[in-house]
N, C-alpha and C. Protein backbone atom coordinates (compact mmCIF):
# COMPACT_ATOMS: atom_id res chain seq x y z
N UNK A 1 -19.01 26.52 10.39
CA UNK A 1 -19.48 26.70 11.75
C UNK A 1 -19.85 28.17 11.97
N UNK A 2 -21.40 28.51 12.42
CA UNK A 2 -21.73 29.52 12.94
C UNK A 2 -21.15 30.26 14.26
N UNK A 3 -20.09 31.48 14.06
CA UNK A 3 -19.85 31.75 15.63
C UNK A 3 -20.88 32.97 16.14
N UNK A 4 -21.41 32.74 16.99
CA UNK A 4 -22.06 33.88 17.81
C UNK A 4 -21.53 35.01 17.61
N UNK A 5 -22.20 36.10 17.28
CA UNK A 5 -21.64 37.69 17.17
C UNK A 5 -21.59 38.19 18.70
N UNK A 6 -21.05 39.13 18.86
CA UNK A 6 -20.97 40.02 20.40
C UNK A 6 -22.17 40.50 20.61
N UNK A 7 -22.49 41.01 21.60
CA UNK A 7 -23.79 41.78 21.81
C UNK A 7 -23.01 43.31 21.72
N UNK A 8 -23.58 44.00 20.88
CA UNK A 8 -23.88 45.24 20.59
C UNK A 8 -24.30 46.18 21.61
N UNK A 9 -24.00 47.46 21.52
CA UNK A 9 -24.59 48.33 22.46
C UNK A 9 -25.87 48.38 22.97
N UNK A 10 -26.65 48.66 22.16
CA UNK A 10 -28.09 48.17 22.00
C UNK A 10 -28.59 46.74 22.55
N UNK A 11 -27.76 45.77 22.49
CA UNK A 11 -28.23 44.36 22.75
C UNK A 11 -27.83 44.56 23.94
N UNK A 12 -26.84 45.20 25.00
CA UNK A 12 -26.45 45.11 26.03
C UNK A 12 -27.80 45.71 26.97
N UNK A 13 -27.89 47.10 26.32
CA UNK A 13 -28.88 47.83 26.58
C UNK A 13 -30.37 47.41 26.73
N UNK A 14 -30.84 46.58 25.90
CA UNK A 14 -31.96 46.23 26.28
C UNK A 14 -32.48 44.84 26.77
N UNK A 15 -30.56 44.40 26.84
CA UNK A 15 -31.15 42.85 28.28
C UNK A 15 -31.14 43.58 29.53
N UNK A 16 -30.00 44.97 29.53
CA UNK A 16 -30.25 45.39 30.93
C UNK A 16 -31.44 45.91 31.52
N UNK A 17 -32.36 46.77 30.54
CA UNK A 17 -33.91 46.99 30.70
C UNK A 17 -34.81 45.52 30.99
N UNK A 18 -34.64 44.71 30.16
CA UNK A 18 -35.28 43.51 30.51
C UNK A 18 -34.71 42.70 31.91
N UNK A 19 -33.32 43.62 32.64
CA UNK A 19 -33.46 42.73 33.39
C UNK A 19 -34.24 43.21 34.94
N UNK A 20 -34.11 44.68 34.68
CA UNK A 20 -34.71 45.85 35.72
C UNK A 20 -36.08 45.57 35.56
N UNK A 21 -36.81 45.59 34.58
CA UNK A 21 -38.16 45.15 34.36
C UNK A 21 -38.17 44.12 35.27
N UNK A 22 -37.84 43.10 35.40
CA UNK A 22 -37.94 41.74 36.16
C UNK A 22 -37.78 42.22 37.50
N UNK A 23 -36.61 42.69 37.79
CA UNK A 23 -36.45 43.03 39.07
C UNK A 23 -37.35 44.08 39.86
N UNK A 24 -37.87 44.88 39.21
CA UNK A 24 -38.31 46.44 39.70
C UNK A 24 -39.37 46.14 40.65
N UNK A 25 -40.44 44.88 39.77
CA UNK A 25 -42.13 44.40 40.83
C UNK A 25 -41.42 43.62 42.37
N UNK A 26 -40.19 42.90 42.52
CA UNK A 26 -39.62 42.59 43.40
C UNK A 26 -38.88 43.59 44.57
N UNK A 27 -38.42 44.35 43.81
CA UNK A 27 -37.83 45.31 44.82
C UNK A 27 -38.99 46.07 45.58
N UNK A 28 -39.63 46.08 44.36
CA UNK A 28 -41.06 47.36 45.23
C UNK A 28 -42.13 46.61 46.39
N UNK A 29 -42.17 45.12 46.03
CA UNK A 29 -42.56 44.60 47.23
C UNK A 29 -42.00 44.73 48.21
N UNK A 30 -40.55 44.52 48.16
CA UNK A 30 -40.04 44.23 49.49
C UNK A 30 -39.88 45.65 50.00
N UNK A 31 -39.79 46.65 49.04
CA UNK A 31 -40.30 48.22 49.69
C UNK A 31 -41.34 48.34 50.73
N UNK A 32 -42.23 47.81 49.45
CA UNK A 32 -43.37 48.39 50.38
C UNK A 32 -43.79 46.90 52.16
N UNK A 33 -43.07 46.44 52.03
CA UNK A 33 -43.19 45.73 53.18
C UNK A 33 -42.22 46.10 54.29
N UNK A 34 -41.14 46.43 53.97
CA UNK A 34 -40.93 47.38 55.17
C UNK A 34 -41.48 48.80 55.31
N UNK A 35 -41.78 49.71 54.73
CA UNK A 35 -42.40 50.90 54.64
C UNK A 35 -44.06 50.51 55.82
N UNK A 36 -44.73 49.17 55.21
CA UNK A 36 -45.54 48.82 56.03
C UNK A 36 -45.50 48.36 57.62
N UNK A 37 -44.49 47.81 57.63
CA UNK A 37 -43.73 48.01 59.16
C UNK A 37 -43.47 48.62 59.45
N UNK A 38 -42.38 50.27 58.99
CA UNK A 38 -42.48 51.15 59.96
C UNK A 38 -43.94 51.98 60.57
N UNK A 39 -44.52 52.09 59.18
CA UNK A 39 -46.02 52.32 59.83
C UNK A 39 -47.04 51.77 60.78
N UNK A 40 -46.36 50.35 61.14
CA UNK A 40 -46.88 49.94 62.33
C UNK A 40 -46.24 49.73 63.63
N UNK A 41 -45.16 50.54 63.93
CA UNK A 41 -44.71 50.50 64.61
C UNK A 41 -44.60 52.22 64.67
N UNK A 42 -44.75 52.81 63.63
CA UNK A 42 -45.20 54.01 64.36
C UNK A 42 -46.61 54.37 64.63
N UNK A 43 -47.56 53.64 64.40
CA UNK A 43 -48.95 53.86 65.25
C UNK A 43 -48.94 52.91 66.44
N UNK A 44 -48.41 51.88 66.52
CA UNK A 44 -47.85 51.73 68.04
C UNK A 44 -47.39 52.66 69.18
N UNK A 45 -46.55 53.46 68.60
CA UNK A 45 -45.60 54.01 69.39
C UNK A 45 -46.52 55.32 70.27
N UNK A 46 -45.67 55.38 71.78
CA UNK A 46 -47.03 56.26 72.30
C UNK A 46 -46.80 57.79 71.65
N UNK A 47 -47.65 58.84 71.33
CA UNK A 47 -47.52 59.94 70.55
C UNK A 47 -47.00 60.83 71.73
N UNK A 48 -46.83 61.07 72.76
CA UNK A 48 -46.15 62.08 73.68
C UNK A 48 -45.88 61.54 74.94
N UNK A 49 -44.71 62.02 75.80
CA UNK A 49 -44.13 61.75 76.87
C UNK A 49 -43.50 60.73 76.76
N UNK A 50 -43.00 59.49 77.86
CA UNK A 50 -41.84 58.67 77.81
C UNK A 50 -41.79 58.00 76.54
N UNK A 51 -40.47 57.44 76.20
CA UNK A 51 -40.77 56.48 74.68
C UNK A 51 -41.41 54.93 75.59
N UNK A 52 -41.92 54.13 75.03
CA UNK A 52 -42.17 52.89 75.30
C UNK A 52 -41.07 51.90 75.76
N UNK A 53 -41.54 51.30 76.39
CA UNK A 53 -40.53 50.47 77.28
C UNK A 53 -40.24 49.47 76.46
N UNK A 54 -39.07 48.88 75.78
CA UNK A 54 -38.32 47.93 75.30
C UNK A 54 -39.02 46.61 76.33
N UNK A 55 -39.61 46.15 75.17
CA UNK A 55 -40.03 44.27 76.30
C UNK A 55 -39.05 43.32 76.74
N UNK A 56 -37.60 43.53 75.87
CA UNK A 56 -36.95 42.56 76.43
C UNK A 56 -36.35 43.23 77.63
N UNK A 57 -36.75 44.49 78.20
CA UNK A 57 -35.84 44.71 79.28
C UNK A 57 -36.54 44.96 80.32
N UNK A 58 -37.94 44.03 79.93
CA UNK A 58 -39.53 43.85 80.88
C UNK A 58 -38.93 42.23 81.74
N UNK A 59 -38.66 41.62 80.76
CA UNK A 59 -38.21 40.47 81.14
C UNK A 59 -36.90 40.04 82.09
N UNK A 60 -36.37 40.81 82.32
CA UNK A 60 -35.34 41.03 83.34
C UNK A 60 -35.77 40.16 85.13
């Protein structure tokens, strides 16, 4: 009977690269999708004097 060897330093090492590779195009989307929301909510926002009025406290 064949038993499986351990994973090696190296073998540890480069499932953990293979697993960041996988992950990295995912994280950076969801980066850049909030990064894209604050940018629209700061060209919303008025550039001088009062801050903008909160809508839910329009609804009152």
């Amino acid at each position: 009977m064949i038993r499986p060897q351990p994973l090696g330093q190296v073998d540890r090492l480069e499932a953990f690269a293979g697993l960041a590779r996988g992950l990295a195009p995912d994280f950076n989307n969801v980066l850049m999708a909030i990064l894209g929301n604050i940018n629209l909510v700061a060209l919303a926002a008025p550039s001088a004097g009062e801050p903008a009025p909160c809508p839910a406290w329009s609804r009152r």
